[in-house]
Protein backbone atom coordinates (compact mmCIF):
# COMPACT_ATOMS: atom_id res chain seq x y z
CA UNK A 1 -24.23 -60.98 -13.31
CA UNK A 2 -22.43 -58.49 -14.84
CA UNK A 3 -24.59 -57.84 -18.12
CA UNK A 4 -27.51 -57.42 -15.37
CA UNK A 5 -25.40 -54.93 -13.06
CA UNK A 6 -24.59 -52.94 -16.65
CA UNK A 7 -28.81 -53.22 -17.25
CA UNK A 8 -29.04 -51.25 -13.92
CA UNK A 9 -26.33 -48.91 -14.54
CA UNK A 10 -28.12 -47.97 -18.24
CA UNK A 11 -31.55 -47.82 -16.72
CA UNK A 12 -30.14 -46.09 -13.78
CA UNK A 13 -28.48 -43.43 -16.39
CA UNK A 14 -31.69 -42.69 -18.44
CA UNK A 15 -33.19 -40.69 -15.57
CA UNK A 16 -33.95 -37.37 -16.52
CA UNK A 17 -30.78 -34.57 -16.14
CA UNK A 18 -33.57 -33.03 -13.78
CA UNK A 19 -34.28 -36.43 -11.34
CA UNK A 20 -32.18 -38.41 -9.13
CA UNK A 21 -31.29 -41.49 -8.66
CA UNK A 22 -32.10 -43.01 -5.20
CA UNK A 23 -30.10 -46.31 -4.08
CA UNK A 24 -29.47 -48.76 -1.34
CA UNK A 25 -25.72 -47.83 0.67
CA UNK A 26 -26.48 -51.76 1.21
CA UNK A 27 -25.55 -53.26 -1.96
CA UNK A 28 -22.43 -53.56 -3.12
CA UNK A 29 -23.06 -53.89 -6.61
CA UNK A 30 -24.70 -50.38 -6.11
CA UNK A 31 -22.12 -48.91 -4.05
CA UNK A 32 -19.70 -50.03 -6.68
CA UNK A 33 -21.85 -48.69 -9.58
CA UNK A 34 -22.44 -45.44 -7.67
CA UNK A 35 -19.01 -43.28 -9.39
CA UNK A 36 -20.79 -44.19 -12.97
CA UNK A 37 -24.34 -42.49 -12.31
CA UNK A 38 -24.48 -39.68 -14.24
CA UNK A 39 -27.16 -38.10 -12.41
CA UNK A 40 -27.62 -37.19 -8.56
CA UNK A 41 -27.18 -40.12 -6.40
CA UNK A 42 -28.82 -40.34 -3.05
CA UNK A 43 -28.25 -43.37 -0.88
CA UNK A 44 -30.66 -45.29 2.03
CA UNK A 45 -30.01 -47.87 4.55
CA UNK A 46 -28.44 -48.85 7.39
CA UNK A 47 -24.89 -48.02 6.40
CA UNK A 48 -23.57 -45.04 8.22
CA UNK A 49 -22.63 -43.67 4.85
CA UNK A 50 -26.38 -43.38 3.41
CA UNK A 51 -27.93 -40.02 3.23
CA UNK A 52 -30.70 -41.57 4.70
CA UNK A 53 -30.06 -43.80 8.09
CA UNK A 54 -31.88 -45.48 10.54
CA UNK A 55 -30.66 -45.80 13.97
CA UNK A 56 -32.17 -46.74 17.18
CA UNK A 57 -34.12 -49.59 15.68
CA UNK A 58 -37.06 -51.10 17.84
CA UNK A 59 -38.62 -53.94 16.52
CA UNK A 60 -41.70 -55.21 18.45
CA UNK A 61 -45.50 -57.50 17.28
CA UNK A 62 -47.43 -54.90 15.62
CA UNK A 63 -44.74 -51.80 15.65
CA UNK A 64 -41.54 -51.24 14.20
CA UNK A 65 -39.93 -47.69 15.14
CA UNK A 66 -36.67 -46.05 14.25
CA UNK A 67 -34.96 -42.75 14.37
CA UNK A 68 -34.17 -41.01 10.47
CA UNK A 69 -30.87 -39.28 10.17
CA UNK A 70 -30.60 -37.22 6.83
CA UNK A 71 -26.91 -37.08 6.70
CA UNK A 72 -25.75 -35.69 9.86
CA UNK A 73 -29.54 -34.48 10.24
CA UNK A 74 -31.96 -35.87 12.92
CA UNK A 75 -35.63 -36.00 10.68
CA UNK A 76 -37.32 -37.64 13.44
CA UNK A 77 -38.98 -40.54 14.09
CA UNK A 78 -40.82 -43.56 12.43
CA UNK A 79 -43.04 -45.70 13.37
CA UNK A 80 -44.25 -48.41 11.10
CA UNK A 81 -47.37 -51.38 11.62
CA UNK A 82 -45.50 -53.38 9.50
CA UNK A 83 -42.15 -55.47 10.96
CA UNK A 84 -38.77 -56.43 10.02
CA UNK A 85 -35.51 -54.89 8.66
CA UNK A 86 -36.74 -55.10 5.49
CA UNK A 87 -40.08 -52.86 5.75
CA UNK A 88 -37.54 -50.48 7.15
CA UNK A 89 -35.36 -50.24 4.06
CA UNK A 90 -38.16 -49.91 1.86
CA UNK A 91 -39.52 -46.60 4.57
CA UNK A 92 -36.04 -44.98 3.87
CA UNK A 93 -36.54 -45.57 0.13
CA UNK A 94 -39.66 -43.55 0.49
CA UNK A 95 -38.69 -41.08 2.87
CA UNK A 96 -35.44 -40.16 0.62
CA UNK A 97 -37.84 -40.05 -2.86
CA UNK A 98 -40.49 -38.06 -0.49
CA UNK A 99 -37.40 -35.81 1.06
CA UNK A 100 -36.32 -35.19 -2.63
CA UNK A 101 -39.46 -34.03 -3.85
CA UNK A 102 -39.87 -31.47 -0.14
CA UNK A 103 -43.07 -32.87 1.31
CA UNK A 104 -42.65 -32.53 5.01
CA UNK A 105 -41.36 -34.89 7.10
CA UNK A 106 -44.53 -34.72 9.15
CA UNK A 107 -46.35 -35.86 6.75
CA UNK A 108 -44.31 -38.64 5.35
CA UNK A 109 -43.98 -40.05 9.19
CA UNK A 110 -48.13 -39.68 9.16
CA UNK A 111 -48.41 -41.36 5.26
CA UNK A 112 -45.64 -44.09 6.62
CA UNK A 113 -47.27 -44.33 10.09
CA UNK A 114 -51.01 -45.32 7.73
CA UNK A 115 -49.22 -47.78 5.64
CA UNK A 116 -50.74 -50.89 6.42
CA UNK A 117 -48.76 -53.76 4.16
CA UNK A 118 -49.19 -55.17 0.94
CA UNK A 119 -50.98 -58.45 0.50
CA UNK A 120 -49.35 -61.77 1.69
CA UNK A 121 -46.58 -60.23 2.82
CA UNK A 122 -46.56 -61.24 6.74
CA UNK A 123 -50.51 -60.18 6.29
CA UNK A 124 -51.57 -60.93 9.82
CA UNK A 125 -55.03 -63.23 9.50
CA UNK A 126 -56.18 -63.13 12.97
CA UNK A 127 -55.81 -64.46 16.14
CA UNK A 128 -57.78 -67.85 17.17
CA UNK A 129 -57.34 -69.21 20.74
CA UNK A 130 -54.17 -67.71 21.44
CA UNK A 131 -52.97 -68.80 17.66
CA UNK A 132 -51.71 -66.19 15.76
CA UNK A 133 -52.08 -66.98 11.90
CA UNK A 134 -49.89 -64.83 9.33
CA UNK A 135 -50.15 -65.73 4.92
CA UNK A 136 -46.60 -64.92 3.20
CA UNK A 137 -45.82 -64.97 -0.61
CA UNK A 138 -41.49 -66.03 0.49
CA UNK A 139 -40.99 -68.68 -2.18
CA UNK A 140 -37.66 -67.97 -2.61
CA UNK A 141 -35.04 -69.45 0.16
CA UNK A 142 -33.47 -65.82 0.56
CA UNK A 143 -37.15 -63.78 1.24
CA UNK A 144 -38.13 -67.23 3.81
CA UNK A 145 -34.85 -66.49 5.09
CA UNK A 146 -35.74 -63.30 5.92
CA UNK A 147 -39.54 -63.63 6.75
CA UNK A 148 -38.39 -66.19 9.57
CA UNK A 149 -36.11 -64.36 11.23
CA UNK A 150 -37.89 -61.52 11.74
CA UNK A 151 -41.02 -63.91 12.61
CA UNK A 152 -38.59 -65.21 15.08
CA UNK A 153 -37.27 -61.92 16.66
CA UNK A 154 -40.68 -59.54 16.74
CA UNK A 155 -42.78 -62.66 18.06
CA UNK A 156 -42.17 -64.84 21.08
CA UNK A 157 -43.93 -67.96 19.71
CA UNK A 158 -43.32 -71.30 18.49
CA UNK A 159 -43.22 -71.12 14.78
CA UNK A 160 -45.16 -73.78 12.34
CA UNK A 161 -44.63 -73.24 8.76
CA UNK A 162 -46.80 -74.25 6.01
CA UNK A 163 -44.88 -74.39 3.14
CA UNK A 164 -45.74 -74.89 -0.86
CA UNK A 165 -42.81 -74.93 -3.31
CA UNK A 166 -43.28 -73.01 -6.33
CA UNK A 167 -41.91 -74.66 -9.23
CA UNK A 168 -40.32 -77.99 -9.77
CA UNK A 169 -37.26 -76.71 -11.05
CA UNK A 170 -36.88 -74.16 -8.28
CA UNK A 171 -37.58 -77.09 -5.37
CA UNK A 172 -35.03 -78.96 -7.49
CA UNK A 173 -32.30 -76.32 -7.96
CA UNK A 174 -32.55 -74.57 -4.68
CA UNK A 175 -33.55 -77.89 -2.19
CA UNK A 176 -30.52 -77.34 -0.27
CA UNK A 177 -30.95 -73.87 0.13
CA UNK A 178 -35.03 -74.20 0.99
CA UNK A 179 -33.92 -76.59 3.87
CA UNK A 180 -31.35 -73.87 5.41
CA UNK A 181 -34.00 -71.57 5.17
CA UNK A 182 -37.01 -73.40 6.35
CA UNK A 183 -34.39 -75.07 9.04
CA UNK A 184 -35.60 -71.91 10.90
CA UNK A 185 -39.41 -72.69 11.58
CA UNK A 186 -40.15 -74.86 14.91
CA UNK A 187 -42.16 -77.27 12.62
CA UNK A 188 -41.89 -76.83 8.78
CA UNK A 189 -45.08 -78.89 7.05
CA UNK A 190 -44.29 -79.46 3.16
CA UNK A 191 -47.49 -79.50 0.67
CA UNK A 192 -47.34 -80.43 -2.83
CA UNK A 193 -45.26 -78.78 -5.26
CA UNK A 194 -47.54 -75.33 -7.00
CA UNK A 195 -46.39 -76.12 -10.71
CA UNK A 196 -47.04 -72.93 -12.00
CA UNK A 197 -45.75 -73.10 -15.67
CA UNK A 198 -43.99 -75.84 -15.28
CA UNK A 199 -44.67 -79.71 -16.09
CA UNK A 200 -43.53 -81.87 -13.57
CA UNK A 201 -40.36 -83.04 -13.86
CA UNK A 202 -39.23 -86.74 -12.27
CA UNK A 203 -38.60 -87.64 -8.98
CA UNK A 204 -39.06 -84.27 -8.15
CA UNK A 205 -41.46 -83.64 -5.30
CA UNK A 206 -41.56 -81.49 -2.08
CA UNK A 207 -39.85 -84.74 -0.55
CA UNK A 208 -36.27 -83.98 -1.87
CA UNK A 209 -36.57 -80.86 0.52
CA UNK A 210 -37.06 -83.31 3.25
CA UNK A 211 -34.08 -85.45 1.96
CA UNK A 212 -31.93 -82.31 2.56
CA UNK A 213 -33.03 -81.40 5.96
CA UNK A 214 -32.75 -85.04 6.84
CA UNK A 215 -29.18 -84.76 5.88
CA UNK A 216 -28.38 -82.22 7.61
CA UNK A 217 -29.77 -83.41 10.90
CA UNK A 218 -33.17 -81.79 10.92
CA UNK A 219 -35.61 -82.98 12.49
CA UNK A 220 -38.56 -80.20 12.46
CA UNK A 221 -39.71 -81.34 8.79
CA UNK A 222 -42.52 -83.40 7.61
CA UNK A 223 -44.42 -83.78 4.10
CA UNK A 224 -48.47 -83.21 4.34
CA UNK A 225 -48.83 -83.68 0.67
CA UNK A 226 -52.23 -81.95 -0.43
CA UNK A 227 -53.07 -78.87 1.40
CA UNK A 228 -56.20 -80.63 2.74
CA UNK A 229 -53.65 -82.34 4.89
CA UNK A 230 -52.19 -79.61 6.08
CA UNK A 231 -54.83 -78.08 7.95
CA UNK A 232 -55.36 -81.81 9.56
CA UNK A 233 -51.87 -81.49 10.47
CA UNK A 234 -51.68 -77.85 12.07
CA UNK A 235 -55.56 -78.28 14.01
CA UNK A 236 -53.81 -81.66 15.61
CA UNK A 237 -50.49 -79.56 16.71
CA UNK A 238 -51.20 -75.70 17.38
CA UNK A 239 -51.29 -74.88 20.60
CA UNK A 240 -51.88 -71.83 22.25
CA UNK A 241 -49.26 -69.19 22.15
CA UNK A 242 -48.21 -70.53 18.24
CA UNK A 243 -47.56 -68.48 15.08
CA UNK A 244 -48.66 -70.45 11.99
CA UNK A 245 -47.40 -69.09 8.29
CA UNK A 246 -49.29 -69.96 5.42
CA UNK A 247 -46.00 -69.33 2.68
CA UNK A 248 -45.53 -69.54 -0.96
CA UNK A 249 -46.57 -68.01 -4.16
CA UNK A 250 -49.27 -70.51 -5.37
CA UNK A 251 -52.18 -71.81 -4.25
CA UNK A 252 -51.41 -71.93 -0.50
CA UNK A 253 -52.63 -68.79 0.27
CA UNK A 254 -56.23 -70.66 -0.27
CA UNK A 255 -56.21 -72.89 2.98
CA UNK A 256 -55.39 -69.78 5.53
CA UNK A 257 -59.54 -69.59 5.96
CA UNK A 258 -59.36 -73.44 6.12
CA UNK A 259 -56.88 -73.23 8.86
CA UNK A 260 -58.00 -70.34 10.83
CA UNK A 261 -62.04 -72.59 10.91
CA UNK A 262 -60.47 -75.45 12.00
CA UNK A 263 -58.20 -73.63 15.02
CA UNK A 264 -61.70 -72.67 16.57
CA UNK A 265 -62.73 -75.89 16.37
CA UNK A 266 -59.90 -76.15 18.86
CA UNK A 267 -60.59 -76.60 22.85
């Protein structure tokens, strides 16, 4: 950890003596680092010590808005398409690079306000009788961590999770951890593991994931195997008023279609 905080600081220190350099007030290791930048420093977040601060945070389905303080400065307001805490951060990043470089705020609320997402990253799919289908590269138990809750707290809906492990060594390294995580979907469905790179390694399947939540009391898990049988699975249990999440970094993102033909098949 150190020799990659050091990597930052060096990188961080080869800006030009004319740039800046524009961190998060919400990492510590940054925070930390922040007295051995030799250039400008200019913070973001949701710390009341960042240059750049959000405050009055409404997150809703569909629309995410916030008020931008630029020190003790009221900017004005944001309002984003795209949800959750972390789309927010990422806003303030931008606004401070856009605020450095004196475009207007108008126009970075109007640029911010047209930003539509990035691919597989809660991409909405559509709607299908009342079932609202969403595709979501999270293969890491941190990012589902945080893809979940905010699925939880912008949307009112039971939550089914499709979920394909990336990796064997990942699924075996981090099963505990992908339990937790997944721990917060109504009804997680396991597929196959996406091997990626990797060769598979023994005994280790998408089951051992299963094995952990089992331990731990939960009871919201079950393993579909191929993907084929997880669009079996999610036509027999949607229901009207769902939100279904197609996640993982493989080849998961292939059955959303699949799943959204087979929920209008639905009565």
């Amino acid at each position: 950890m150190e020799d990659l905080i050091n990597s930052f600081l060096t990188y961080m220190n080869r800006v030009p003596f004319y740039g800046a350099v524009i961190i998060s007030a919400d990492n510590e290791h940054l925070i930390k680092l922040k007295p051995l930048i030799a250039r400008p420093v200019k913070t973001f977040g949701f710390s009341a010590d960042a240059d750049f601060r959000a405050v009055d945070i409404d997150l809703k389905a569909g629309q995410t808005t916030f008020s931008v303080y630029h020190q003790e400065n009221l900017l004005g307001e944001i309002m984003l398409k795209v949800p959750g805490k972390f789309n927010i951060a990422n806003a303030l990043a931008a606004i401070a690079t856009c605020y450095d470089l004196e475009v207007p705020f108008v126009n970075i609320a109007e640029g911010l306000h047209a930003f539509g997402g990035v691919s597989r990253r809660f991409e909405i799919i559509g709607e299908v009788n009342g079932i609202l289908l969403v595709d979501d590269y999270a293969h890491h138990p941190s990012e589902i961590k945080v893809t979940l809750e905010t699925a939880k707290k912008v949307y009112d809906r039971r939550l089914i999770v499709v979920f394909q492990p990336h990796l064997y060594s990942r699924t075996r390294d981090f099963k505990k951890e992908f339990a937790q995580a997944l721990s917060l979907a109504d009804v997680c469905l396991l597929t196959d593991i996406f091997p990626a790179r990797e060769a598979p390694i023994k005994n280790i399947t998408s089951k051992i994931i299963l094995d952990e939540a089992q331990k731990m009391g939960l009871k919201n898990f079950e393993y579909v195997g191929v993907k084929a049988n997880a669009v079996e699975k999610v036509k027999s249990i949607a229901q009207r008023g769902d939100l279904i999440i197609t996640m993982g970094a493989g080849s998961i993102t292939y059955i959303k279609d699949d799943i959204k033909d087979a929920l209008k098949e639905k009565n």
